[in-house]
Every structure is written in C-alpha cells, then in structure tokens.
Protein backbone atom coordinates (compact mmCIF):
# COMPACT_ATOMS: atom_id res chain seq x y z
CA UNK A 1 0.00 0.00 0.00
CA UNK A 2 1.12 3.47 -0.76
CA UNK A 3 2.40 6.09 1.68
CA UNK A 4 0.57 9.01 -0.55
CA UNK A 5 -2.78 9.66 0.17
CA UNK A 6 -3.82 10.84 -3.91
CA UNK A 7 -6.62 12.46 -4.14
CA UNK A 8 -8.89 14.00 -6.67
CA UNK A 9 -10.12 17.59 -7.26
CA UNK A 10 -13.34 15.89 -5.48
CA UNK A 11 -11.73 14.95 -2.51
CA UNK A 12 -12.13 11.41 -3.74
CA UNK A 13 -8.80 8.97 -3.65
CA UNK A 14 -7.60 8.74 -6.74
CA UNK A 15 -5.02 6.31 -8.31
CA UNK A 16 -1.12 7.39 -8.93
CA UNK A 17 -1.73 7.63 -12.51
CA UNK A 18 -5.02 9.65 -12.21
CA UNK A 19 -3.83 11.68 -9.47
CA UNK A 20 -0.94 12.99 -11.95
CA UNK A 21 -3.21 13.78 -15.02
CA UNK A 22 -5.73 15.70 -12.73
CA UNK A 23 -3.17 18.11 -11.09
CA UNK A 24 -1.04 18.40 -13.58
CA UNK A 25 -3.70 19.28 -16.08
CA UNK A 26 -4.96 21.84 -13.87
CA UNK A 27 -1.24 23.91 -13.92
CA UNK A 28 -1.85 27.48 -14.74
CA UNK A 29 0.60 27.34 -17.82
CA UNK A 30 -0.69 30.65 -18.91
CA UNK A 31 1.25 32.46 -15.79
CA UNK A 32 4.42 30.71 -15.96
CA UNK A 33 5.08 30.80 -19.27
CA UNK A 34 8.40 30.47 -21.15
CA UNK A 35 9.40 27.14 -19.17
CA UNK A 36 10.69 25.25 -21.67
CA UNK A 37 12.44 27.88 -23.47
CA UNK A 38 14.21 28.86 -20.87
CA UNK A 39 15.15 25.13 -20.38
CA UNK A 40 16.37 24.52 -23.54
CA UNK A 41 19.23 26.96 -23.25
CA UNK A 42 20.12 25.20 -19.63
CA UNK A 43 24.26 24.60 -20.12
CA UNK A 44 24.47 27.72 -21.39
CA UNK A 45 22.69 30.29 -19.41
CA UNK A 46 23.88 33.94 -19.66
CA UNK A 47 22.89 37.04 -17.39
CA UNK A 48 19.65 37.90 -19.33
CA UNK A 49 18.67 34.21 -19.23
CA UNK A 50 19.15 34.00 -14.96
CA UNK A 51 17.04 37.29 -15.19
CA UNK A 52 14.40 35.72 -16.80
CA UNK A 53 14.69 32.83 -14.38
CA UNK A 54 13.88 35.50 -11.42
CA UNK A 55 11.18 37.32 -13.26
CA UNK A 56 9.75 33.83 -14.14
CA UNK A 57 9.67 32.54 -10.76
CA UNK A 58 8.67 35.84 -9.17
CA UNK A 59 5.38 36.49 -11.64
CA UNK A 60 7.26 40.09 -12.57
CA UNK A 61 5.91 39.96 -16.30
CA UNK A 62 6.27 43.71 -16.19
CA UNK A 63 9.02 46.63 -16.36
CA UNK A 64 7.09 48.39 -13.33
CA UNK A 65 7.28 44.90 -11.17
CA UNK A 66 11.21 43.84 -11.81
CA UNK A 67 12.77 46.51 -9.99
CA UNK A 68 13.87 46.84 -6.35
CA UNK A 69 11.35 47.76 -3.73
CA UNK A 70 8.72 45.44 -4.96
CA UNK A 71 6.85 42.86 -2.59
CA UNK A 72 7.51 39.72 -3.38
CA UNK A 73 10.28 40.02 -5.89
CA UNK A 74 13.71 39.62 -4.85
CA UNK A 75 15.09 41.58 -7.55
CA UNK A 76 18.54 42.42 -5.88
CA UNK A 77 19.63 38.81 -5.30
CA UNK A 78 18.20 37.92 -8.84
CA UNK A 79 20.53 40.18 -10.17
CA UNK A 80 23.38 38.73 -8.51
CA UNK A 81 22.80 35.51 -9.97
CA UNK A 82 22.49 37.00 -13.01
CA UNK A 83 26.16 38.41 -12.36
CA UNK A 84 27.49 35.22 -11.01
CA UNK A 85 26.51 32.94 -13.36
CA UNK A 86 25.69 30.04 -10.33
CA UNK A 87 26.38 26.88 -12.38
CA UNK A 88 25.45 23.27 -10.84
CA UNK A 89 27.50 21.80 -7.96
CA UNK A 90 28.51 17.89 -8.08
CA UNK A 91 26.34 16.17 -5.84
CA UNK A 92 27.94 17.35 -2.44
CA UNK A 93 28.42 20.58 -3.14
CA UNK A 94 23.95 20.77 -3.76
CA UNK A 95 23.58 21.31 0.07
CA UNK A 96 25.83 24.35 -0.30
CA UNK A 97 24.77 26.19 -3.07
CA UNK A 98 21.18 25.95 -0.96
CA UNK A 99 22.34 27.15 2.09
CA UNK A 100 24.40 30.16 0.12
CA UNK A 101 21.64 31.38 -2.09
CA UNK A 102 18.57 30.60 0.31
CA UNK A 103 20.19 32.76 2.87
CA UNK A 104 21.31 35.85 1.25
CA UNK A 105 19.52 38.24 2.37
CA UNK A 106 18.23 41.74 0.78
CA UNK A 107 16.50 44.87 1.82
CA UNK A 108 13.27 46.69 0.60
CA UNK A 109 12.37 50.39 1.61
CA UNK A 110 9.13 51.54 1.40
CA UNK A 111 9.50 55.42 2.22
CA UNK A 112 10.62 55.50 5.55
CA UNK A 113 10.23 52.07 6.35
CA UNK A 114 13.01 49.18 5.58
CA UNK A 115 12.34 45.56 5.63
CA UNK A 116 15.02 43.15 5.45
CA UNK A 117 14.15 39.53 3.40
CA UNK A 118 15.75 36.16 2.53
CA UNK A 119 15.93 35.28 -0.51
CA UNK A 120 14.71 31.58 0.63
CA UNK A 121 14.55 28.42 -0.43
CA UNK A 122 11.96 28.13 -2.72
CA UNK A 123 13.66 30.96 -5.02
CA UNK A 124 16.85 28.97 -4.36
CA UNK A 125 15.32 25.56 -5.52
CA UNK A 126 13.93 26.96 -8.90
CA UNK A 127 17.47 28.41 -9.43
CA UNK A 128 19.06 24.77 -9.16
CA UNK A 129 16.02 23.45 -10.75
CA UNK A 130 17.35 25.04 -13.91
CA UNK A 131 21.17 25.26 -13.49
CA UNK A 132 20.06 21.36 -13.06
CA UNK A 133 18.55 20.83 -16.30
CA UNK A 134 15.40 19.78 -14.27
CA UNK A 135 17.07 16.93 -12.41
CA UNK A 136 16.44 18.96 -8.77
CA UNK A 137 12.64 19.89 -8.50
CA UNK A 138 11.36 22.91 -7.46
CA UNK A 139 10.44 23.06 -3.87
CA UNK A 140 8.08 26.52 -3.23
CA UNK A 141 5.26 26.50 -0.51
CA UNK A 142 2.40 25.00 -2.74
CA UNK A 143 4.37 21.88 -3.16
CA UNK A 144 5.19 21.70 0.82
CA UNK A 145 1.28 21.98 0.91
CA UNK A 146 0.82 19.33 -1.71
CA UNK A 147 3.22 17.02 0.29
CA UNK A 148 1.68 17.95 3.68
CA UNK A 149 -1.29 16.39 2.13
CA UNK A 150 0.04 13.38 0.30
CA UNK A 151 2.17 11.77 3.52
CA UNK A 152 -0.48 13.23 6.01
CA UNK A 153 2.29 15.56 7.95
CA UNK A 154 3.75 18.85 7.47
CA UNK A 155 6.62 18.98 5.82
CA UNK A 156 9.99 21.29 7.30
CA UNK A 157 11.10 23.97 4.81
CA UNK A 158 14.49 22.90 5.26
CA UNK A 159 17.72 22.39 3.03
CA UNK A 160 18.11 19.00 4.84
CA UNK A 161 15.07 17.77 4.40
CA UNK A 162 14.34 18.91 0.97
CA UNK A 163 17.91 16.74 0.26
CA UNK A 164 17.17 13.90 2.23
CA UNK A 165 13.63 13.21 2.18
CA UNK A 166 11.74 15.64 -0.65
CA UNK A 167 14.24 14.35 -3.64
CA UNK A 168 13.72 11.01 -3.17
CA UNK A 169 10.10 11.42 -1.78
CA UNK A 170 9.34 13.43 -5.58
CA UNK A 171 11.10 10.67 -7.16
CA UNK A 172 8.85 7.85 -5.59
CA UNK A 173 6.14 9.73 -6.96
CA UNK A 174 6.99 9.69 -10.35
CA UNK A 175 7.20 6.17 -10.45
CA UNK A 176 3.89 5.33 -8.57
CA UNK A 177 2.66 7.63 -11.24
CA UNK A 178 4.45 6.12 -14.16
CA UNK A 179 6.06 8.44 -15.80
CA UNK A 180 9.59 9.91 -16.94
CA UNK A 181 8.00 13.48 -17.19
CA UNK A 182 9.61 15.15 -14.27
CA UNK A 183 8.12 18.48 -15.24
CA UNK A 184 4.63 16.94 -14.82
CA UNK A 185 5.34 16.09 -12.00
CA UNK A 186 6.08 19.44 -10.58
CA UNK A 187 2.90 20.78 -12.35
CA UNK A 188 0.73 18.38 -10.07
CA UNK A 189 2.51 19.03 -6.76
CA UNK A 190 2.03 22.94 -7.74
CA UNK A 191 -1.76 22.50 -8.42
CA UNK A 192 -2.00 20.11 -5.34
CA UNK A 193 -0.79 22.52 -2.96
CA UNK A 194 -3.20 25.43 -4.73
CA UNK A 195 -6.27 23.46 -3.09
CA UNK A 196 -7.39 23.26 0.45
CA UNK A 197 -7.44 19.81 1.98
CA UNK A 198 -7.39 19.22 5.77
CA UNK A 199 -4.22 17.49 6.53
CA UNK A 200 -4.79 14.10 8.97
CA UNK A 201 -2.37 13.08 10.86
C-alpha cells in the first residue's frame, strides 16, 4: 500500500496515474510561461537568461514589477545571480549552493520604512532546478502543501530535508505515477498545494 494519500479535485482517492493527469492538467501554464524555453538553453545560461529565471519565478511579467522595492520580488539577489553565473554543484556541493543562495539576504524600503528579506529556499530551488537541467525539483510553498497532504504531515522547509527526504520522496512519486516526465510532475505538486485539503495526521 502506498504512503501518498492521492486524491482528486473531489476529494475522492484517486489512483497514482489519475492523481498525476488531474493536477497536472490543472497547472496554470498561462502564468508561468516560457518554461521550456528557458530550459532549452540550460548549459548555457547567460545574465539575461538568470534574469528571466527570477522574473519567471517571481510572476514580474512587467518593467514596473522587476525593480527593487517590490513585494515579493527579490530583484537584488536575482541580479546577482544574473552576475554570477551560479552553475550546478557535483552532488555534495547541492547542500551548499542551498544554504548560500537561500540565505542571502536583501533589503526593501518603502518610504521610511526598511524591511530586510531572505531570498529563501523556494527561489533557491527553482534556481538549481534550472542550473540542473530539471534533475532537482522545485520546492516553493504550494508543493510543501501538496506534500503535507500526500504523507499526512507537514513537511519542514528545510535544506536537509528537501535533500534527504523531498528528492527522493518526488522521485517515488513519479514512479507510482508512471512516468519519466519530471516536469509533470512538478505541475501536479504545484496545483495540489493550490487546493485546500485538511491534513490528517
């Protein structure tokens, strides 16, 4: 018997296979668009294509959003990757690049009022995710949500545990689910974590 607890846009329980085709169906590919474009330059990213990373993760579709001072952008560290070119570690040096890039940390002013922020590790995921060529997923707080409610348990918003248990838990999935897709994948654990379900321990 499964671990995962897949469920339908119903609330019914669904099979692996269904589960996949439901969620991943219901992606909104209309606000995160340029994916695979983007992807198909991975190896050989340059400053404008890390830029477009940030403004793709960050919804900032427009000149007034991708700028400094803007909620929920983190335009300054963006730009640093953009400048630094991050390329993918070997497989020991993962844990560091998370740890570097999750914690940077930048500042916002709003008038008179400062707020410092972390860049975090969702932002920092999506930028292995494509230095990886896709082989890390993305790991943002819909899919903690998503796998809250698969395993029944909520789900740290760690480095370590996205390493040692959200990797391999992601990769279990795709195989219940039969497929090779990775990128599907992530679509269903994004539209997943969109929906309210009461998580039972």
């Amino acid at each position: 018997m499964t671990r995962f607890r897949f469920r339908g846009s119903d609330d019914r329980e669904v099979s692996a296979e269904e589960w996949l085709q439901i969620w991943a169906g219901l992606f909104p590919s209309e606000k995160y668009a340029g994916y695979d474009e983007l992807m198909s330059r991975h190896g050989s990213f340059c400053a404008s294509d890390i830029e477009q990373i940030g403004r793709w993760k960050d919804s900032a579709k427009t000149v007034g959003k991708w700028k400094p001072n803007v909620a929920s952008v983190a335009y300054p560290i963006w730009m640093q990757a953009a400048s630094e070119l991050p390329v993918c570690p070997k497989e020991d040096g993962v844990a560091d690049l998370l740890s570097d890039w999750s914690e940077r940390k930048y500042t916002d002013s709003y008038g008179s009022k400062t707020v410092e922020k972390r860049f975090g590790l969702s932002r920092a995921t999506t930028l292995l995710h494509f230095i990886s060529g896709g082989r890390f997923p993305i790991f943002d707080a819909r899919v903690r949500r998503a796998m809250s409610q698969l395993v029944g348990s909520n789900v740290p918003n760690t480095v370590r545990w996205y390493l040692d248990s959200y990797c391999a838990l992601f990769s279990e999935i795709a195989s219940l689910c039969g497929t090779r897709d990775l990128r599907k994948v992530d679509k269903a654990l994004f539209s997943y974590g969109s929906r309210g379900f009461v998580v039972v321990d």
